[in-house]
Protein backbone atom coordinates (compact mmCIF):
# COMPACT_ATOMS: atom_id res chain seq x y z
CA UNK A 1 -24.42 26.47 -59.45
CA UNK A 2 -24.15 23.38 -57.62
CA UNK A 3 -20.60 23.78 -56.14
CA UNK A 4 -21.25 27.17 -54.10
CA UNK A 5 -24.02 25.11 -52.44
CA UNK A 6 -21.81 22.36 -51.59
CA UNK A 7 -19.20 24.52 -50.50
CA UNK A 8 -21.56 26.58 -48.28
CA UNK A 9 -22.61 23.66 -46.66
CA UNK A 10 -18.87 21.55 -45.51
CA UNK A 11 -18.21 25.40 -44.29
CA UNK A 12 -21.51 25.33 -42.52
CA UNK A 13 -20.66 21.76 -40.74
CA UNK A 14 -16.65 23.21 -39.96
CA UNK A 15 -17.93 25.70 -38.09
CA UNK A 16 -20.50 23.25 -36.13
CA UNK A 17 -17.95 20.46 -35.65
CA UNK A 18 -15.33 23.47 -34.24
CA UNK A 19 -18.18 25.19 -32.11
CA UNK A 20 -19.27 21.65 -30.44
CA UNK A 21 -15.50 20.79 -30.11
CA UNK A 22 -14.42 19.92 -26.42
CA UNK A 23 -11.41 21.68 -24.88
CA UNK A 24 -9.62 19.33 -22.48
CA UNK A 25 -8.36 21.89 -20.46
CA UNK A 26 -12.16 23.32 -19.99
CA UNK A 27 -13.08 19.96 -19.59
CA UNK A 28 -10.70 19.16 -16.81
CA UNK A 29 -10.40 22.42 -15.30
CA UNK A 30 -14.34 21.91 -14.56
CA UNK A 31 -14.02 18.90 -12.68
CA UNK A 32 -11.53 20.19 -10.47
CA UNK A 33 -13.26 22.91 -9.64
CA UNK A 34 -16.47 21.15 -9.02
CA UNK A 35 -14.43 18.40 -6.96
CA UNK A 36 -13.09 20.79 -4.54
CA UNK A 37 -14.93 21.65 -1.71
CA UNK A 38 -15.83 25.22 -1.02
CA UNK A 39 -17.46 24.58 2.27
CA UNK A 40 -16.35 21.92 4.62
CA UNK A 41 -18.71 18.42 3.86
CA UNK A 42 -18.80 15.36 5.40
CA UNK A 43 -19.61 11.93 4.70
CA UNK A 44 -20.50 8.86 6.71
CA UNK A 45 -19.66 6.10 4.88
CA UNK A 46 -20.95 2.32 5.37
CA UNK A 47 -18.69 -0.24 3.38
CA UNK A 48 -19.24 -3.77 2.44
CA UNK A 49 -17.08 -5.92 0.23
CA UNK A 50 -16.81 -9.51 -1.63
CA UNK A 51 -15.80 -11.42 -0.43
CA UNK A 52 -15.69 -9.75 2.73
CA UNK A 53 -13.67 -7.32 4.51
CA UNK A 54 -13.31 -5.96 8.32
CA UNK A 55 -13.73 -2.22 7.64
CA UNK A 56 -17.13 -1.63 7.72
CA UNK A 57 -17.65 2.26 8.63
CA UNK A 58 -15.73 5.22 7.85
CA UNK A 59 -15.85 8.97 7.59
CA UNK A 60 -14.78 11.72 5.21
CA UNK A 61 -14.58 15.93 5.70
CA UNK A 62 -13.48 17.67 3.24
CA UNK A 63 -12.20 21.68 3.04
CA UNK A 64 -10.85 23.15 -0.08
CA UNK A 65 -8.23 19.92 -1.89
CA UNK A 66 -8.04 18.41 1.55
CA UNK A 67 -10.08 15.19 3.08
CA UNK A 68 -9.28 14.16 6.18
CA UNK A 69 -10.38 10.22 6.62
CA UNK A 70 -10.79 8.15 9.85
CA UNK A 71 -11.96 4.32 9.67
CA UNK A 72 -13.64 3.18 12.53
CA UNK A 73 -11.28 1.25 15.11
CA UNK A 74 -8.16 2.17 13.19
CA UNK A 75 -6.96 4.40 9.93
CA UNK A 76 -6.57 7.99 10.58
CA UNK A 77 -5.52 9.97 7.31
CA UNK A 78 -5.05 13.78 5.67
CA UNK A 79 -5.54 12.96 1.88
CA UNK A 80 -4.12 16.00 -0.45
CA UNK A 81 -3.85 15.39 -4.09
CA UNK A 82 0.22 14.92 -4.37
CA UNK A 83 0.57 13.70 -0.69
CA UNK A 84 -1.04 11.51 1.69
CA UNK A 85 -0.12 11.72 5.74
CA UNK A 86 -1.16 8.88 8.00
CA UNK A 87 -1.19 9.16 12.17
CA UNK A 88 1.52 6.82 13.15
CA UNK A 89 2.76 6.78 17.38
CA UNK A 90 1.15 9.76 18.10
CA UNK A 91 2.60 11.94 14.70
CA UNK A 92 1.83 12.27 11.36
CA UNK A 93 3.97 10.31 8.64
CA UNK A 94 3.68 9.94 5.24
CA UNK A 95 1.43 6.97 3.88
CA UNK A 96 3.21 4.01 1.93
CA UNK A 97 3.18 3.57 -1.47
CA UNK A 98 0.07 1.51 -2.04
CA UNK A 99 -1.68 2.64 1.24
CA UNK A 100 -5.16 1.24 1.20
CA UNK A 101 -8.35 2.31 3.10
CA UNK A 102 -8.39 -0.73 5.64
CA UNK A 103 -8.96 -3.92 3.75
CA UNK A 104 -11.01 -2.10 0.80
CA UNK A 105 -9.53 -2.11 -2.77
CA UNK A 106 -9.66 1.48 -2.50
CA UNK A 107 -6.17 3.01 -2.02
CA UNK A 108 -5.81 6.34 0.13
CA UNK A 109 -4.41 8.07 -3.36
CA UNK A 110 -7.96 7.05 -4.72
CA UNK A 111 -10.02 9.39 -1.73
CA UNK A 112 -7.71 12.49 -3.10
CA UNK A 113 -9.57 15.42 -4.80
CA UNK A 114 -9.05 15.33 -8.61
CA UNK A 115 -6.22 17.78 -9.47
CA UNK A 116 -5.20 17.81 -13.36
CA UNK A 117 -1.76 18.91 -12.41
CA UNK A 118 -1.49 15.06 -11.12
CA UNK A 119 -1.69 14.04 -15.09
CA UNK A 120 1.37 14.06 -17.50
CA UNK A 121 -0.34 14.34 -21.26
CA UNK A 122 -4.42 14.49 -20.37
CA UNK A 123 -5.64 13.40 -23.81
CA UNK A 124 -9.80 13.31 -24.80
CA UNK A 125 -10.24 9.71 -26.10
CA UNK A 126 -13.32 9.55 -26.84
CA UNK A 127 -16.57 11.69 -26.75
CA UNK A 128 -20.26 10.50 -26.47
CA UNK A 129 -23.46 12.19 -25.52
CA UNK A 130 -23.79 12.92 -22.14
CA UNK A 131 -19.77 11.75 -21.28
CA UNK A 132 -16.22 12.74 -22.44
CA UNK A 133 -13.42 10.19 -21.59
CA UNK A 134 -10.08 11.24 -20.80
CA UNK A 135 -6.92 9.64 -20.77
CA UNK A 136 -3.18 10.41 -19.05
CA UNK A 137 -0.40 8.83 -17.32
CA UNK A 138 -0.07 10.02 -13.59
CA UNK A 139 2.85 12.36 -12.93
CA UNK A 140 5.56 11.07 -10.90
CA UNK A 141 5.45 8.06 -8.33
CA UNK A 142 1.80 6.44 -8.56
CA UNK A 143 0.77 2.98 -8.00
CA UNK A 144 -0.90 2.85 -11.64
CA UNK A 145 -0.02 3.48 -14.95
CA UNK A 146 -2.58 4.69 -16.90
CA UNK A 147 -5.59 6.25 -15.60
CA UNK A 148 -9.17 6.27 -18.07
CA UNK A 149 -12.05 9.27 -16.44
CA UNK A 150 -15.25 9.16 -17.89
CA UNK A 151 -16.61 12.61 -17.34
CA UNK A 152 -20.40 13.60 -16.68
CA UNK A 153 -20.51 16.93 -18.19
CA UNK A 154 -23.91 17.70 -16.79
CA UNK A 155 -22.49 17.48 -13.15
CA UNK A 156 -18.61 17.96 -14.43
CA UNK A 157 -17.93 15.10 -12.07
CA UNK A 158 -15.67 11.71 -12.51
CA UNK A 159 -17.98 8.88 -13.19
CA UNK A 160 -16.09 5.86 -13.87
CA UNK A 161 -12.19 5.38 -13.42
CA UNK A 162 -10.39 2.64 -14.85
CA UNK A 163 -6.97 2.19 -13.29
CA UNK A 164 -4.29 0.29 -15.20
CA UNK A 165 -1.78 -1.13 -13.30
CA UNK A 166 2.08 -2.43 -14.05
CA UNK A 167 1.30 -1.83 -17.45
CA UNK A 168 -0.72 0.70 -19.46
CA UNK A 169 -2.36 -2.64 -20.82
CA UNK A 170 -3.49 -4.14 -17.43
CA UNK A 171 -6.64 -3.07 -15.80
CA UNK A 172 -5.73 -3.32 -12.18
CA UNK A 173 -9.70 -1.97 -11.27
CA UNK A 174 -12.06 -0.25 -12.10
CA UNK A 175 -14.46 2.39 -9.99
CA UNK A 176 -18.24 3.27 -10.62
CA UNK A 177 -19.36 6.83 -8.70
CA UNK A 178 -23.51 6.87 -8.92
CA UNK A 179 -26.67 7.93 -7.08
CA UNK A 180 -25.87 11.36 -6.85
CA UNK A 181 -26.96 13.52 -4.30
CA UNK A 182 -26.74 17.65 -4.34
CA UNK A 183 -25.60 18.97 -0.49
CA UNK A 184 -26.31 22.38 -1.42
CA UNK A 185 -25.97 22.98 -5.27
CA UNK A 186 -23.17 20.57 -5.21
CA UNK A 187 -23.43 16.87 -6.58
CA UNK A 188 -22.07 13.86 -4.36
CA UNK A 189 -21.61 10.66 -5.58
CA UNK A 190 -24.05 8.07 -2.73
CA UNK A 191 -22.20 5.19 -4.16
CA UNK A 192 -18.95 4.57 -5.27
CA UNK A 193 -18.17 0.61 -6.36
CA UNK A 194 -14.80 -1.06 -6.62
CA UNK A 195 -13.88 -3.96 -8.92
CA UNK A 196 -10.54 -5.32 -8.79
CA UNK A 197 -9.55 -7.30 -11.36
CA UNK A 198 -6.64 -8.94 -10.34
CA UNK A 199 -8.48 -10.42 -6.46
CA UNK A 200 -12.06 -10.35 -8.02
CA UNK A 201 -13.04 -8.68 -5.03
CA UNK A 202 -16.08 -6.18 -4.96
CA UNK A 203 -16.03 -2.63 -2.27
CA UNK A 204 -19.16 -0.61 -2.27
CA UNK A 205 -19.41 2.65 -0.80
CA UNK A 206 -22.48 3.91 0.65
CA UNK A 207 -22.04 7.84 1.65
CA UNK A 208 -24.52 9.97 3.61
CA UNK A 209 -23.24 13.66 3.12
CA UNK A 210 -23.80 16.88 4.89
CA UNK A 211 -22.23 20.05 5.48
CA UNK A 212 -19.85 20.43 7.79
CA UNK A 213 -19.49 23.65 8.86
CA UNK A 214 -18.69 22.80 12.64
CA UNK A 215 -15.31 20.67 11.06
CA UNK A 216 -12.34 21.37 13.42
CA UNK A 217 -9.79 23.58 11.06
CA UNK A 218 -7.20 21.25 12.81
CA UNK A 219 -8.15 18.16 10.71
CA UNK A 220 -7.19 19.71 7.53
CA UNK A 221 -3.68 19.75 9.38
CA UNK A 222 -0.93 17.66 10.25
CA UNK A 223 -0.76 17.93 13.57
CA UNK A 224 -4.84 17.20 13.85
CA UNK A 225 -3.44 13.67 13.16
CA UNK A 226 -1.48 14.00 16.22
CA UNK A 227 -4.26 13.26 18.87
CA UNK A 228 -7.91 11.88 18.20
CA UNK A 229 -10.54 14.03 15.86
CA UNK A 230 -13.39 13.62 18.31
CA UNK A 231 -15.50 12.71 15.91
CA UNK A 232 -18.54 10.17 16.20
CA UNK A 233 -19.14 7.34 14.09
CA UNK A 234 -22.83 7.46 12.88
């Protein structure tokens, strides 16, 4: 009589172990939702790095997979998940390999929304409460070769990035997004850090968002890199 009992039971824990199972594709198909923007937002961001470096002020808007970025006194960018377009003599031109946000260890590629179709083999490597870490090779031409996401489910947002560089054995960097802050219903990371490991140099980001409803449509374009935003540094 024993046996049944036993039976019912590793039947009982299948079906627990299959219904608490995580999909990848749910997984990542919630972060890119949640990382688009549905209404334009921006942020003014304050930067400081270690040792330290010139940029110290910069400022994001984002509308739908696009973020257009402008760093005081120089930079002037249209970030899209597969392409990046820089203003260069008066047009817009695509970024170099490697770009970088001023003098930060942050790379243009790094400010682009999260799109999974920018992942070769997305792979769940490990699962804990409260995070699920996934794991992929970029698709096509990227400066890295093996990127690690650590996933908050309870705000389906990117929480720590490791970014593996010339090798999928070399940690290049790594990036910490924290403080959240909701604009809206939405969650916004108030702090993003960046540790490279190769320079052992330090960039914090400090970002004040806020709907942007009043965002020129003209930034989210190329030609909007054409002639300056208008915007005000705050």
């Amino acid at each position: 009589m024993v046996l049944p009992y036993v039976l019912a039971s590793c039947a009982l824990l299948l079906v627990r172990a299959s219904a608490g199972a995580v999909s990848i594709d749910d997984v990542l198909a919630r972060v890119e939702s949640r990382a688009r923007f549905a209404r334009p937002v921006r942020a003014d961001v304050r930067i400081a790095c270690e040792p330290a470096c010139r940029t110290a002020r910069a400022i994001l808007v984002g509308r739908g997979d696009a973020v257009y970025v402008e760093v005081e006194g120089g930079l002037r960018a249209l970030v899209r998940p597969k392409e990046a377009l820089v203003a260069e003599g008066g047009r817009a031109a695509p970024a170099e390999a490697g770009k970088r946000l001023g003098d930060t260890g942050l790379l243009l590629s790094d400010m682009a929304v999260f799109d999974r179709g920018t992942l070769r083999t997305p792979q769940i490597s490990d699962e804990q409460p409260g995070e699920v870490v996934v794991t992929s090779e970029p698709v096509g031409s990227s400066p890295y070769a093996l990127l690690v996401y650590t996933v908050d489910p309870s705000l389906d947002r990117i929480v720590k990035t490791l970014y593996y560089q010339g090798s999928i054995n070399t940690l290049g960097k790594m990036r910490r997004d924290f403080a959240f802050i909701r604009v809206g219903d939405v969650p916004y990371p108030g702090e993003i850090r960046v540790e490279e490991m190769r320079t052992a140099t330090t960039t914090s980001l400090s970002l004040t968002w806020r709907e942007a409803t009043d965002a020129p449509a003209v930034l989210f374009e190329p030609r909007g890199l054409e002639k300056p935003s208008g915007l005000t540094f705050q």
